[in-house]
Protein backbone atom coordinates (compact mmCIF):
# COMPACT_ATOMS: atom_id res chain seq x y z
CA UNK A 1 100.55 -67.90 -27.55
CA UNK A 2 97.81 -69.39 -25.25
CA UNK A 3 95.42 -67.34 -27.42
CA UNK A 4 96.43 -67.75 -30.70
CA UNK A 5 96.40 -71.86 -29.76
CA UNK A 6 92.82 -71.49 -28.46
CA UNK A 7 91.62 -69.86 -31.61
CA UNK A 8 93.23 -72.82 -33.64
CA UNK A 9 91.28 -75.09 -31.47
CA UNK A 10 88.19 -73.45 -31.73
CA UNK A 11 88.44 -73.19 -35.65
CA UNK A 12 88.58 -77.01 -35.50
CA UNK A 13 85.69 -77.39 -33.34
CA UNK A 14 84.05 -75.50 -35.73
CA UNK A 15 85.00 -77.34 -39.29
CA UNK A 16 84.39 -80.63 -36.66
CA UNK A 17 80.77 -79.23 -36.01
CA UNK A 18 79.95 -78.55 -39.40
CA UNK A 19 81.19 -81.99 -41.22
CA UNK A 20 78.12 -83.20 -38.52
CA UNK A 21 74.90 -83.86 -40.59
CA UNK A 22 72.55 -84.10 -37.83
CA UNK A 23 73.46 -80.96 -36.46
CA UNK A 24 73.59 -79.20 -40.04
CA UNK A 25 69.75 -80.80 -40.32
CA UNK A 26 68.70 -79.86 -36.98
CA UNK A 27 69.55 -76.30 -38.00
CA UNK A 28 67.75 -75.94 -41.09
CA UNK A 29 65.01 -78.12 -39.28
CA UNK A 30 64.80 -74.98 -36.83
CA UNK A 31 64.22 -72.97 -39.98
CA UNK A 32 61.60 -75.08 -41.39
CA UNK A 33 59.66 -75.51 -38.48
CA UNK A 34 59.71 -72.19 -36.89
CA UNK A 35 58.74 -70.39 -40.37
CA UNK A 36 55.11 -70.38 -40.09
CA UNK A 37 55.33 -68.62 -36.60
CA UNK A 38 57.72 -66.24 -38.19
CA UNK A 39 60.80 -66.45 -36.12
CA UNK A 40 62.68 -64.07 -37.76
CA UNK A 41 59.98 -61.23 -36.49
CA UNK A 42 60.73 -62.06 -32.94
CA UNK A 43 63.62 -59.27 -32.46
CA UNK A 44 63.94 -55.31 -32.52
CA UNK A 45 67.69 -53.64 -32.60
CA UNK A 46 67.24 -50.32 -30.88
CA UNK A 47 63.67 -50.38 -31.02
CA UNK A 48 62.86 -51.12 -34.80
CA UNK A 49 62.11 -54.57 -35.83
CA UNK A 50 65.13 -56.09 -37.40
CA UNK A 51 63.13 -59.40 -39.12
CA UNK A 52 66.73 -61.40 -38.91
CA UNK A 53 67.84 -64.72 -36.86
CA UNK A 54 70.01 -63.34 -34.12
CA UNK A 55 72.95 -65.34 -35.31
CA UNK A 56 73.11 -63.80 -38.62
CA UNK A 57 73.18 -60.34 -36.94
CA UNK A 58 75.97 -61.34 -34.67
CA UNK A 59 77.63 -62.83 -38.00
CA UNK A 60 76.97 -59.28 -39.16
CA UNK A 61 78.44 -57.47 -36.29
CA UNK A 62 81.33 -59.39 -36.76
CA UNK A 63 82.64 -58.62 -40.19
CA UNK A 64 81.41 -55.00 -39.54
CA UNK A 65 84.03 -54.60 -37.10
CA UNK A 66 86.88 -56.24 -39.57
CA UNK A 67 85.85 -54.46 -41.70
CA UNK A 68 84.98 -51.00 -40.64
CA UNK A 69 83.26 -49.78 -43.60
CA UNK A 70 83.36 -46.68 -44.77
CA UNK A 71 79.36 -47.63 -46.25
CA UNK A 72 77.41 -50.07 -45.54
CA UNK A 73 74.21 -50.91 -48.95
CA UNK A 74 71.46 -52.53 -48.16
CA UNK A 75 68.58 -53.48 -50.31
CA UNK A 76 65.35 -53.92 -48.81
CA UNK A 77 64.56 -51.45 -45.26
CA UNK A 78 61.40 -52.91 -44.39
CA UNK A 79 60.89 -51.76 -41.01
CA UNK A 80 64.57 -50.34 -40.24
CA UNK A 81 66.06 -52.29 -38.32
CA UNK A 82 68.93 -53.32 -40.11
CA UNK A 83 69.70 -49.98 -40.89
CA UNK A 84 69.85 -48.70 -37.18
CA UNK A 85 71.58 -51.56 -36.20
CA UNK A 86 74.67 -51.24 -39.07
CA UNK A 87 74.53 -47.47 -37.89
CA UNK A 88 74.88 -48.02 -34.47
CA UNK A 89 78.00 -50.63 -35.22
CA UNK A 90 79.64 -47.71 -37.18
CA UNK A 91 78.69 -45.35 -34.24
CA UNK A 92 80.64 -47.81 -31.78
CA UNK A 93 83.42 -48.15 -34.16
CA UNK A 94 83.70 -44.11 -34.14
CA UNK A 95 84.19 -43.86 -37.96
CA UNK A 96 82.29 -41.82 -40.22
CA UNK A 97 81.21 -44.64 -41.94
CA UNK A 98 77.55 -43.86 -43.60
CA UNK A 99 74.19 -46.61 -44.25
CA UNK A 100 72.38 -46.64 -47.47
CA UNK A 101 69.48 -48.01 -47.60
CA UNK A 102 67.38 -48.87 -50.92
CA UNK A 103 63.67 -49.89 -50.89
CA UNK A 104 60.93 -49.80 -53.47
CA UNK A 105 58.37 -48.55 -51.09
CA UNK A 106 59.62 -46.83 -47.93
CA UNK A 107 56.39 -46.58 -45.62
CA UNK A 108 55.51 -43.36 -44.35
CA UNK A 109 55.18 -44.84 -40.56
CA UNK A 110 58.57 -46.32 -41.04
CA UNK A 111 60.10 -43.81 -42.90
CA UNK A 112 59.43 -41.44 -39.76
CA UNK A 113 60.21 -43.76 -37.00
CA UNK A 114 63.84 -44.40 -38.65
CA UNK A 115 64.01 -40.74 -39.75
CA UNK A 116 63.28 -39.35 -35.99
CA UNK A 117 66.09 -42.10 -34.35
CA UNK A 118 69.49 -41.29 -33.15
CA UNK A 119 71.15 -43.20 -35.35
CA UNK A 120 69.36 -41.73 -38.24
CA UNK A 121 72.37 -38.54 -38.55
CA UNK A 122 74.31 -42.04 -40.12
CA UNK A 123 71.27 -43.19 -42.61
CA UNK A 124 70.27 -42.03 -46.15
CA UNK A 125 67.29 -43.83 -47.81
CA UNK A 126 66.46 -43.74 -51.45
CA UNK A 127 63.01 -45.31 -52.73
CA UNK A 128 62.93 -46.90 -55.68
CA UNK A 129 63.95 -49.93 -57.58
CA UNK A 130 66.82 -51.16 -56.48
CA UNK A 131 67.72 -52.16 -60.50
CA UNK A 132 65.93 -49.48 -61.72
CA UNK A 133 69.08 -47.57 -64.15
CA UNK A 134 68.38 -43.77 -62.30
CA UNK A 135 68.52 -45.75 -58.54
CA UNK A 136 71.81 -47.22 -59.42
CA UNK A 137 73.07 -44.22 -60.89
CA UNK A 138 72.54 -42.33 -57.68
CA UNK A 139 73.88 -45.30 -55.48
CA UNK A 140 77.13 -44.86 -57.27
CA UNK A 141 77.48 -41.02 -57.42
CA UNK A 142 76.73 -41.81 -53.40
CA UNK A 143 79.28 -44.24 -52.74
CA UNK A 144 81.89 -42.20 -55.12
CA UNK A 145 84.82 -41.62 -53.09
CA UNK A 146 84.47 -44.98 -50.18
CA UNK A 147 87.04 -47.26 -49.98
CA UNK A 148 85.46 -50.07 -48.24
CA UNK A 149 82.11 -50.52 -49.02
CA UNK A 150 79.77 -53.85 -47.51
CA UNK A 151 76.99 -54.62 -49.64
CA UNK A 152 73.89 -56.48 -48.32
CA UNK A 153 70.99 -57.75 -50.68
CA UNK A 154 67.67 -58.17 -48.94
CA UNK A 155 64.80 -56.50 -50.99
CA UNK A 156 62.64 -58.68 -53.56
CA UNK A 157 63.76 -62.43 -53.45
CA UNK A 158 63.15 -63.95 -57.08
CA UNK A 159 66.04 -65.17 -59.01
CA UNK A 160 65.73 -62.80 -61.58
CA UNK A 161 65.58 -59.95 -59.14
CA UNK A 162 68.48 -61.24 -57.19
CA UNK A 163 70.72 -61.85 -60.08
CA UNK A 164 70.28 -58.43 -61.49
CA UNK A 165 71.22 -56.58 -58.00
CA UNK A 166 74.31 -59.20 -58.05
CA UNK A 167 75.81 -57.79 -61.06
CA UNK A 168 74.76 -54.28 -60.23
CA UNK A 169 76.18 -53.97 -56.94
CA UNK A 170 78.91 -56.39 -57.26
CA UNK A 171 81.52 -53.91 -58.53
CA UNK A 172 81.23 -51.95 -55.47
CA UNK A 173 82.56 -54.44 -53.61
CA UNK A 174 86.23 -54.51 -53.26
CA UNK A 175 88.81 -56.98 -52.73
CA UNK A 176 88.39 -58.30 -48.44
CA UNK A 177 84.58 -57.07 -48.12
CA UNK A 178 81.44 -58.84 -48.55
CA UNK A 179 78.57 -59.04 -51.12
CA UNK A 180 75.91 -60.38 -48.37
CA UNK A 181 72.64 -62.00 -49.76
CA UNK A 182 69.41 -63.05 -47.05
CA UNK A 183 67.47 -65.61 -47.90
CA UNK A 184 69.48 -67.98 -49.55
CA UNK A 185 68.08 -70.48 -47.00
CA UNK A 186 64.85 -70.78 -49.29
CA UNK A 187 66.18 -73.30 -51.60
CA UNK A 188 66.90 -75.79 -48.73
CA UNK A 189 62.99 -75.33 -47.86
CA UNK A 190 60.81 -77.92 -48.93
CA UNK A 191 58.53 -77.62 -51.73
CA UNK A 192 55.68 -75.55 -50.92
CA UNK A 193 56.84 -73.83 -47.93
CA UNK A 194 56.65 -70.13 -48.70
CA UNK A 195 53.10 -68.64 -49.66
CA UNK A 196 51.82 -65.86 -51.01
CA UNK A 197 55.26 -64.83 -52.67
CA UNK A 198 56.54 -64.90 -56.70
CA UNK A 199 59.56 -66.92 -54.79
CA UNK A 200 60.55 -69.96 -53.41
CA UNK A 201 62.37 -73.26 -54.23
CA UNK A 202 64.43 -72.80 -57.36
CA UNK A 203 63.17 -69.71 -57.43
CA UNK A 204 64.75 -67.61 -54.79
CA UNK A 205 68.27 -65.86 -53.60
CA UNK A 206 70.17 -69.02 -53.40
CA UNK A 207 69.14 -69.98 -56.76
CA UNK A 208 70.59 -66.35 -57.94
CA UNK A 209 73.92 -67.01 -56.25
CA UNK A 210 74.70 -69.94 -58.09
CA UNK A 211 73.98 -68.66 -61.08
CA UNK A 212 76.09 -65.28 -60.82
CA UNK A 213 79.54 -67.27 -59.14
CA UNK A 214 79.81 -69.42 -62.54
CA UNK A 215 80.52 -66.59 -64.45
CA UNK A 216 82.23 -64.08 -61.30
CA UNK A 217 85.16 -65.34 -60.03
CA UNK A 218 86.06 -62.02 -57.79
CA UNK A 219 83.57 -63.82 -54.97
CA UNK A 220 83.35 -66.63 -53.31
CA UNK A 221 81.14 -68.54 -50.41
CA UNK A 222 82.45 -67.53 -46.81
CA UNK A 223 81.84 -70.87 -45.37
CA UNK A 224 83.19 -69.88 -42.17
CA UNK A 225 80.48 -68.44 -41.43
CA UNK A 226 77.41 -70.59 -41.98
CA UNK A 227 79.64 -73.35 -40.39
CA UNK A 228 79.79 -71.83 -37.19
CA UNK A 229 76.43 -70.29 -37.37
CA UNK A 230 74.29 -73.56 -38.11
CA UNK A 231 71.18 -71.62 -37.90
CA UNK A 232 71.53 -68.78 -40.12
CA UNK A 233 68.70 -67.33 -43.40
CA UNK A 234 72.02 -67.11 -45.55
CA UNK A 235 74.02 -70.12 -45.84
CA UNK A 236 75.30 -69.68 -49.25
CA UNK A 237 74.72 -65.27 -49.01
CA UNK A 238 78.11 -64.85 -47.38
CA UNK A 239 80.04 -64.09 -50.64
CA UNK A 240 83.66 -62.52 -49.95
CA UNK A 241 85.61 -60.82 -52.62
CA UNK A 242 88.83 -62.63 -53.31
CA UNK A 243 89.69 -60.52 -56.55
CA UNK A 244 90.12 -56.63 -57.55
C-alpha cells in the first residue's frame, strides 16, 4: 500500500514539474547551449559510443523492460552503441529477444568493432536505405513471426525522410509498444542552429511526427516520458500505440 501511494505521489510530482515553464526552458536551454560542444557524444554503452543524452537511454531502458521485446528496429547504427546497449537489456532480461539494426552506410571500422562484441550473437545489421522497397521487404520477412516488436527511428532526419520510415515501420508496431523517433528536439532549436545538415527547424523529425499523427490515430505522444525526463532529444518521439 505504502508503495503503490508513493508512486501516486511521485506521478504528481512529476505532472507538477512539468506544468513548470522555467524548468521545461531550462531543459531545452541545456540542449541549446550544450549542442555546439556535442553533448550527446560524451557517453559509450559497453564501449561503443552511444551519441544519446543519458536520460533518454534510461527512458529507453525503461520501456525495454515493460516491454520485453521480442525485437527491437532501429534506424540509423552510427557507431553501435545503441545497438549493444538494447542487446545487452535483452541479455539481462534473459529472452531471446533479437536487435535490428538499419543504416545506409555501415562503416567498415564500426561494422567490425560491433561485429567482434559480446553482445553481437543478439545483433543483425542490414545496409541500405532504410525506405528503400527491397530493405523493407527484408525487415519484414525478419520480423515475421515477433509479437512485440519496439521500433526506434534515428537514421536521416529530414521530414520527408522521417515521414516515409513512419508509415513504413509503423505497422510493425503493435498495440502497448512504441514507435520511438530521436531528434524531435530540433524543431524547438532556434533558427540556424544545426549546420552542415539538409535538416533543421521545420524541417526535421518533429516536423514528421506531426504530420503522420493527423492522419494515424493507432499512436499517440507518451508524455510521461518527456515530462519526467526534462532534458531529453525526443520530446514529441515517444509515440505509443493505443490501437491494433
Amino acid at each position: 500500500m505504502k508503495n503503490s501511494k508513493s508512486k501516486i505521489n511521485q506521478e504528481f510530482i512529476i505532472k507538477d514539474m512539468a506544468k513548470g515553464q522555467k524548468i521545461a526552458g531550462l531543459g531545452r536551454l541545456f540542449i541549446k547551449e550544450t549542442l555546439k560542444y556535442r553533448y550527446s557524444y560524451n557517453f559509450t554503452w559497453l564501449g561503443r559510443p552511444i551519441i544519446q543524452f543519458p536520460q533518454d537511454i534510461i527512458a529507453m531502458q525503461e520501456i525495454i523492460w515493460r516491454l520485453r521485446p521480442d525485437l527491437i528496429i532501429e534506424t540509423g547504427i552510427a557507431h553501435g552503441g545503441s545497438l549493444i546497449f538494447y542487446a545487452s537489456m535483452l541479455e539481462l532480461l534473459g529472452s531471446t529477444g533479437e536487435v535490428l539494426g538499419i543504416d545506409i552506410d555501415i562503416r567498415q571500422h564500426n561494422r567490425h568493432e560491433i561485429e567482434k562484441h559480446p553482445m553481437f550473437k543478439r545483433i543483425t545489421m542490414i545496409q541500405g536505405s532504410s525506405i528503400e522497397q527491397s530493405i523493407i521487404q527484408r525487415v519484414y520477412s525478419f520480423s515475421k513471426g515477433k509479437k512485440r516488436i519496439l521500433v526506434v527511428l534515428d537514421s536521416n532526419h529530414t521530414h520527408t525522410h522521417v515521414l516515409k520510415e513512419l508509415k513504413l515501420y509503423s505497422p510493425l508496431v503493435k498495440k502497448g509498444s512504441y514507435l520511438i523517433v530521436f531528434d524531435t528536439a530540433i524543431e524547438y532549436l532556434p533558427e540556424g542552429s544545426i549546420l552542415n545538415r539538409p535538416w533543421g527547424k521545420g524541417n526535421n523529425p518533429g516536423t514528421a511526427v506531426r504530420e503522420f499523427l493527423k492522419a494515424n490515430k493507432r499512436f499517440k505522444i507518451d508524455k510521461d516520458m518527456p515530462d519526467k525526463l526534462i532534458i531529453t532529444g525526443a520530446p514529441d518521439g515517444y509515440l505509443k500505440c493505443v490501437k491494433d
